[in-house]
Protein backbone atom coordinates (compact mmCIF):
# COMPACT_ATOMS: atom_id res chain seq x y z
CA UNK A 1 -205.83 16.16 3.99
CA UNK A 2 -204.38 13.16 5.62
CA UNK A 3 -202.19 15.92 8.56
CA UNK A 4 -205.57 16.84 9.58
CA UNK A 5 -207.22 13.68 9.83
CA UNK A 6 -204.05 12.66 11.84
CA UNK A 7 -204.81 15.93 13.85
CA UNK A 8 -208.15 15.65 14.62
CA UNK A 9 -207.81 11.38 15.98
CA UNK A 10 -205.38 13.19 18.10
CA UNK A 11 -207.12 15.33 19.41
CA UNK A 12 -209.97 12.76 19.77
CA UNK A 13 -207.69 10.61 21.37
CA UNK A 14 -206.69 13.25 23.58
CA UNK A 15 -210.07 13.93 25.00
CA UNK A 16 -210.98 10.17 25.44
CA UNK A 17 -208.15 10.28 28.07
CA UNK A 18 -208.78 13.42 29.52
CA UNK A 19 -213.15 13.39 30.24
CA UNK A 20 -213.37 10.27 32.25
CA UNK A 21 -210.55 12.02 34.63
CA UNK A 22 -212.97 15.53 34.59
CA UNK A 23 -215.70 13.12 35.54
CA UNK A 24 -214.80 11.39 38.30
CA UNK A 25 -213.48 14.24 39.68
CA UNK A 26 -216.34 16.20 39.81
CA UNK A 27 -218.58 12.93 40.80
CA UNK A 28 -215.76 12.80 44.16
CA UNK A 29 -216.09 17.01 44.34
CA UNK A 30 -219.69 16.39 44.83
CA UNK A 31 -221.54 16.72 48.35
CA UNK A 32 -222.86 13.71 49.70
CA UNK A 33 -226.53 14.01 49.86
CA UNK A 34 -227.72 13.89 53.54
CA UNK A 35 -229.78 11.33 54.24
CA UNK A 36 -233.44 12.24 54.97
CA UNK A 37 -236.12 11.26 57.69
CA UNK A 38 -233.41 9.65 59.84
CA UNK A 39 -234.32 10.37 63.46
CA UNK A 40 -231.32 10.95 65.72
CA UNK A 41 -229.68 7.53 67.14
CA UNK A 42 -230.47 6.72 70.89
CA UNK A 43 -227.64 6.43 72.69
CA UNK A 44 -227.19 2.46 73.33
CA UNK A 45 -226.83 3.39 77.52
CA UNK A 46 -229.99 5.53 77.44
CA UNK A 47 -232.34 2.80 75.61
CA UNK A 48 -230.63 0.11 77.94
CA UNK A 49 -231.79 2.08 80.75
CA UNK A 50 -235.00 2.28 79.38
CA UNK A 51 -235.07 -1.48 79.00
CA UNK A 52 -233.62 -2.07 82.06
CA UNK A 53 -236.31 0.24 84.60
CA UNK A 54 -239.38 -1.08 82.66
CA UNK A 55 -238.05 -4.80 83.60
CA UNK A 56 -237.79 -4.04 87.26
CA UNK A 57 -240.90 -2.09 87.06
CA UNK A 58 -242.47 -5.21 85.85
CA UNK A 59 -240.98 -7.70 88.45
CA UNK A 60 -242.52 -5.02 90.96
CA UNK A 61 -246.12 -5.18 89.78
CA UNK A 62 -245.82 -8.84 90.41
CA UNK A 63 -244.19 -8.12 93.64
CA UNK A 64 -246.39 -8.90 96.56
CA UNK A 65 -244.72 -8.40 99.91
CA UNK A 66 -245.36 -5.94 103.03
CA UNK A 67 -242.71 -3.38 103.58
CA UNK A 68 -241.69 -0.40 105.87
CA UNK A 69 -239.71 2.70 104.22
CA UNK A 70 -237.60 5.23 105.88
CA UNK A 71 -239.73 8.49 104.86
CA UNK A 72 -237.93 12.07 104.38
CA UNK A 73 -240.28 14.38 103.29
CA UNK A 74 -239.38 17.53 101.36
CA UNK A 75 -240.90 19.24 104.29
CA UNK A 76 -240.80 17.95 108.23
CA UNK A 77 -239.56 15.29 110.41
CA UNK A 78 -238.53 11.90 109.34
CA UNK A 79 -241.29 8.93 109.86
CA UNK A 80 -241.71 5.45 108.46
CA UNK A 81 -244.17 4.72 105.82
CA UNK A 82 -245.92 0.70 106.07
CA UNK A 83 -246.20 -0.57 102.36
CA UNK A 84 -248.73 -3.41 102.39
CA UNK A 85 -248.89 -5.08 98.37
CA UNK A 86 -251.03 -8.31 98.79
CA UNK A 87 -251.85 -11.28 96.95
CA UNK A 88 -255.17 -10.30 95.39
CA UNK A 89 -253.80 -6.91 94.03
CA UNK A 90 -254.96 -4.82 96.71
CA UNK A 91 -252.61 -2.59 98.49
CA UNK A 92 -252.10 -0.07 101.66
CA UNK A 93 -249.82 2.41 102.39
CA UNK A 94 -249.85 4.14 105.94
CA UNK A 95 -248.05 7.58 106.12
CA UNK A 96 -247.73 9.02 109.70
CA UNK A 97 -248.16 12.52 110.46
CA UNK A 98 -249.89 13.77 107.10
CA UNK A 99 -253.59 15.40 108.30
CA UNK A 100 -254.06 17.94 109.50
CA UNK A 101 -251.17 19.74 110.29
CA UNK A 102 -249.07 16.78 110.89
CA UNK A 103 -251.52 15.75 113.51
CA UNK A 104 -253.06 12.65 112.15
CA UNK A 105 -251.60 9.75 110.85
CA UNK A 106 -253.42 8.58 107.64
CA UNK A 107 -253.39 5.06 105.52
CA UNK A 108 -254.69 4.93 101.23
CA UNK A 109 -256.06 1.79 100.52
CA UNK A 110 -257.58 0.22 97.46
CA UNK A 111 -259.88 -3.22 97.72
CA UNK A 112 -262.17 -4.76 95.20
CA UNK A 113 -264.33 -2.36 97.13
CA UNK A 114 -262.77 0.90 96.21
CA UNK A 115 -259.97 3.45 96.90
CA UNK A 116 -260.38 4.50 100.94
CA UNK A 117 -258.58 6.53 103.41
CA UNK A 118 -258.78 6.03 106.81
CA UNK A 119 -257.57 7.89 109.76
CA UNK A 120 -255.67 6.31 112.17
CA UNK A 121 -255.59 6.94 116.07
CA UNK A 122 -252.86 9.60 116.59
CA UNK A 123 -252.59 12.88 117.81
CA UNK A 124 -254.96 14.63 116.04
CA UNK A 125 -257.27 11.33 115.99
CA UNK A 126 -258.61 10.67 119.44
CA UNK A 127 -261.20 8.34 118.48
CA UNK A 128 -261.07 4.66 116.51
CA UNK A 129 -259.87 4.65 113.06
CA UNK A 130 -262.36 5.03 110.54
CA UNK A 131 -262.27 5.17 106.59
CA UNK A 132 -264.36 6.87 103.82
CA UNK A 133 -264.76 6.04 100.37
CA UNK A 134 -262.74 7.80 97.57
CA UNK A 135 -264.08 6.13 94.64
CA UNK A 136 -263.49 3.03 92.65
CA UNK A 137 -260.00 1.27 93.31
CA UNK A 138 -258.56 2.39 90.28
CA UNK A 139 -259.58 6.09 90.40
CA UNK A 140 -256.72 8.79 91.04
CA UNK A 141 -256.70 10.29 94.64
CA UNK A 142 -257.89 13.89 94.72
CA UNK A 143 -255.00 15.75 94.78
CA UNK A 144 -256.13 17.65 98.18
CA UNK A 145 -256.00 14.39 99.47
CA UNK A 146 -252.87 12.72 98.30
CA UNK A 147 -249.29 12.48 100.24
CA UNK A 148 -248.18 10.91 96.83
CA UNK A 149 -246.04 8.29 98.74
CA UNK A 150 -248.54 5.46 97.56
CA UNK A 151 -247.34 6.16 94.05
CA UNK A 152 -243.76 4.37 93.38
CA UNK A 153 -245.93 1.79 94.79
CA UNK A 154 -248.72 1.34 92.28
CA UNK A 155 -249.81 3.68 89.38
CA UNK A 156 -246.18 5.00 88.99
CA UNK A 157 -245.18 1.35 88.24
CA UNK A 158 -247.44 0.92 85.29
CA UNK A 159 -245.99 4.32 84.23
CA UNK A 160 -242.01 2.90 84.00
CA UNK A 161 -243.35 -0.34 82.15
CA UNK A 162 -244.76 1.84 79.42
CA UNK A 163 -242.46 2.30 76.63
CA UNK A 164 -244.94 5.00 75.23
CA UNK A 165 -244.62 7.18 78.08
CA UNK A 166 -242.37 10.22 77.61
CA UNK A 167 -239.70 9.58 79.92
CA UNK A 168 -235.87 9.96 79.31
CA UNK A 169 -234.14 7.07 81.76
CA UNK A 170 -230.10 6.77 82.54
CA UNK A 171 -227.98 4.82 84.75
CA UNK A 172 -227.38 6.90 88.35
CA UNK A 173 -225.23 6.54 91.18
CA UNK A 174 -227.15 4.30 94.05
CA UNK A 175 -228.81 6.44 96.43
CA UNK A 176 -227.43 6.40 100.13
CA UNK A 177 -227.58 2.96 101.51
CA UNK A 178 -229.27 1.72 98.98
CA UNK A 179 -228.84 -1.64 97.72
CA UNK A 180 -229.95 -2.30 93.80
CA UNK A 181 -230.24 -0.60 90.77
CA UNK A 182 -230.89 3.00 90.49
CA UNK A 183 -232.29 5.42 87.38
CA UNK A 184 -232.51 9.28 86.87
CA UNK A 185 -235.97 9.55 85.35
CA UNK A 186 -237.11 12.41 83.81
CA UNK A 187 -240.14 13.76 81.57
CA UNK A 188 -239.67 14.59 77.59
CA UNK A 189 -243.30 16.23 77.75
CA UNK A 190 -244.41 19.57 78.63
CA UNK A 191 -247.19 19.14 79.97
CA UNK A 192 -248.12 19.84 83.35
CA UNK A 193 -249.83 17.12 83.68
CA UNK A 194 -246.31 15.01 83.96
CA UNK A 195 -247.11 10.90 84.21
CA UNK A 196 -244.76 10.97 87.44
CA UNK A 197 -242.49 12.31 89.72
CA UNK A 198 -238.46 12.81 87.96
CA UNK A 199 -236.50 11.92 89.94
CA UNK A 200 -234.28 8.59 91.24
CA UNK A 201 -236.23 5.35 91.39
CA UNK A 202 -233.69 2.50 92.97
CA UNK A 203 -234.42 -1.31 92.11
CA UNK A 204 -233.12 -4.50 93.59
CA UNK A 205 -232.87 -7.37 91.30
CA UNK A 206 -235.95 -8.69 92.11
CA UNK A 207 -238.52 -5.82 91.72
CA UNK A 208 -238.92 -4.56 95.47
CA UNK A 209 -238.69 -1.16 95.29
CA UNK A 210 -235.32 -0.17 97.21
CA UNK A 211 -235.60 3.56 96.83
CA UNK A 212 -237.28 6.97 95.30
CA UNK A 213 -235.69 10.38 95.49
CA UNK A 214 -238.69 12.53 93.86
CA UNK A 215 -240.50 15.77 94.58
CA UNK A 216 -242.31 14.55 97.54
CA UNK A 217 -239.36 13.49 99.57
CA UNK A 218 -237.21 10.37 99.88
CA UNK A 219 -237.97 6.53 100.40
CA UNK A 220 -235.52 4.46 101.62
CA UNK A 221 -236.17 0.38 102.08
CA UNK A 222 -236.05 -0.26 105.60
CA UNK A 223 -234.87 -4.16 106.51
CA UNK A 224 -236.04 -7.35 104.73
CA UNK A 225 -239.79 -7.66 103.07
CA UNK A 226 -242.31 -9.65 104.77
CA UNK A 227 -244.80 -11.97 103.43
CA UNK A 228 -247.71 -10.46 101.67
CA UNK A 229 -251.24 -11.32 103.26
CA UNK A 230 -254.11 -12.49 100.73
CA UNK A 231 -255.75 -9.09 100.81
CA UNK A 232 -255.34 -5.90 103.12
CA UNK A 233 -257.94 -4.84 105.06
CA UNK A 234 -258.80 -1.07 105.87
CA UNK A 235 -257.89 -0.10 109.04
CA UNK A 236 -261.53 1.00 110.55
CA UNK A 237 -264.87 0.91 109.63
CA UNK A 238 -266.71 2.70 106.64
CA UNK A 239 -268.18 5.90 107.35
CA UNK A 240 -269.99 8.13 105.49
CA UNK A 241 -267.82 11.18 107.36
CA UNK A 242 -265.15 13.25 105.24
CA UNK A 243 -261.84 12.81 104.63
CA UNK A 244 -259.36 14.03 106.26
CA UNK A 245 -257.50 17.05 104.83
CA UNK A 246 -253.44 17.86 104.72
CA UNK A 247 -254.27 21.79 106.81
CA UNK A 248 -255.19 22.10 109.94
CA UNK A 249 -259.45 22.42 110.26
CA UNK A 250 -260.19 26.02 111.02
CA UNK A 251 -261.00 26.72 114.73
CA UNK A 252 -264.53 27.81 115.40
C-alpha cells in the first residue's frame, strides 16, 4: 500500500514538472494573431511630400505678383504666357497663339464681375481686343474654351492644399532650370473626371510657382516677379459677341 502511494506522488510529481514545459511550448508554437483593420503605413517621404506641396500651394494662393512663363506646349511652337495674380483676388493669364488655329492670341480673366476671355490683336485678330462673358468668376471654363495654362495658377492650387483630394505626391528631381522645390503628382482615383493635371509642379520657397510639367505642356518661370496691381483689368471691352474657339472658323 505505502509502494504505490510512493508511486503515484511520483508520478504526480513527475507531471507537475513536465505540463508547464508542454504549455509554454505550445503557447510559443502558436501563430501570432495578425492584427486587424490596420491600414498599410504611409511611407514617412510620401506624407512629407504631401505636407510639403500643400504648404507651398498655400503660400501661392496668397501669392500676388505678375509673372511671365516660358510656355512649351505638348503641341507647337514655344511662346510666353503673362500671369497677372492681383491684390483683390482677381487674376489674368494671356496665352499667345491659342484661337483659332494658332492665329489669335487669347487672355482668361476672372473679376468680381465674372470669368471673361478676350481676344487680343494678333494675327487672326485684326480689330481691338474685346472680351465676352463666361460666367461667374468662380465657374469652370468650358472645356472647348480652355488652354488649361490658367490652372497651376488658380483652381489647381486649391486642389494641392486639399488633403482630401486623391493625389499620391513624392519628392522629384528639379525640372530644367528650375529653381525650388519640385513634386511628381499623381491621381489615386479613377475617375475621369481627375481634380488635375499629374504631372511635376516645381515650388520656390516662397509660393511662386517656378514650374509645371503636365499634360498640356511645360511652364517654366521666366526672370524675377513683378509687383501685383490692385486688380486686373480685361483687356477690351464687353461684348455680347462669341468666344473665340481653339479650330480654325470654317470658310464660307
Amino acid at each position: 500500500m505505502h509502494a504505490h502511494r510512493r508511486a503515484a506522488r511520483r508520478v504526480t510529481g513527475a507531471l507537475a514538472l513536465i505540463l508547464p514545459t508542454l504549455l509554454a511550448a505550445c503557447v510559443n508554437d502558436s501563430p501570432e494573431a495578425a492584427p486587424t483593420g490596420a491600414a498599410d503605413p504611409v511611407p514617412v517621404q510620401v506624407d512629407a511630400a504631401r505636407d510639403e506641396l500643400a504648404g507651398l500651394a498655400a503660400a501661392a494662393q496668397d501669392r500676388h505678383h505678375t509673372a511671365a512663363y516660358s510656355f512649351t506646349p505638348a503641341e507647337g511652337a514655344p511662346r510666353t504666357v503673362a500671369v497677372t495674380s492681383a491684390n483683390d483676388g482677381s487674376w489674368r493669364v494671356d496665352v499667345p497663339g491659342w484661337g483659332r488655329d494658332g492665329t489669335v492670341d487669347v487672355s482668361l480673366a476672372a473679376t468680381s464681375d465674372g470669368l471673361f476671355q478676350c481676344a487680343l490683336p494678333s494675327a487672326g485678330w485684326t480689330q481691338a481686343a474685346s472680351c465676352v462673358r463666361l460666367g461667374d468668376a468662380d465657374d469652370a471654363v468650358p472645356r472647348r474654351l480652355d488652354p488649361r495654362v490658367q490652372h497651376p495658377f488658380t483652381d489647381w492650387l486649391e486642389v494641392l492644399t486639399d488633403r482630401r483630394a486623391p493625389l499620391a505626391v513624392s519628392p522629384a528631381a528639379p525640372l530644367p532650370g528650375v529653381t525650388g522645390r519640385c513634386y511628381s503628382v499623381d491621381t489615386t482615383s479613377a475617375s475621369l473626371n481627375a481634380p488635375l493635371d499629374v504631372g511635376i509642379y516645381c515650388f520656390r520657397e516662397d509660393g511662386t510657382p517656378a514650374a509645371v510639367r503636365a499634360g498640356f505642356g511645360t511652364l517654366t518661370l521666366t526672370g524675377e516677379p513683378g509687383a501685383a496691381p490692385g486688380t486686373v483689368e480685361l483687356a477690351g471691352a464687353v461684348t455680347e459677341g462669341d468666344p473665340v474657339g481653339q479650330d480654325a472658323p470654317p470658310t464660307s
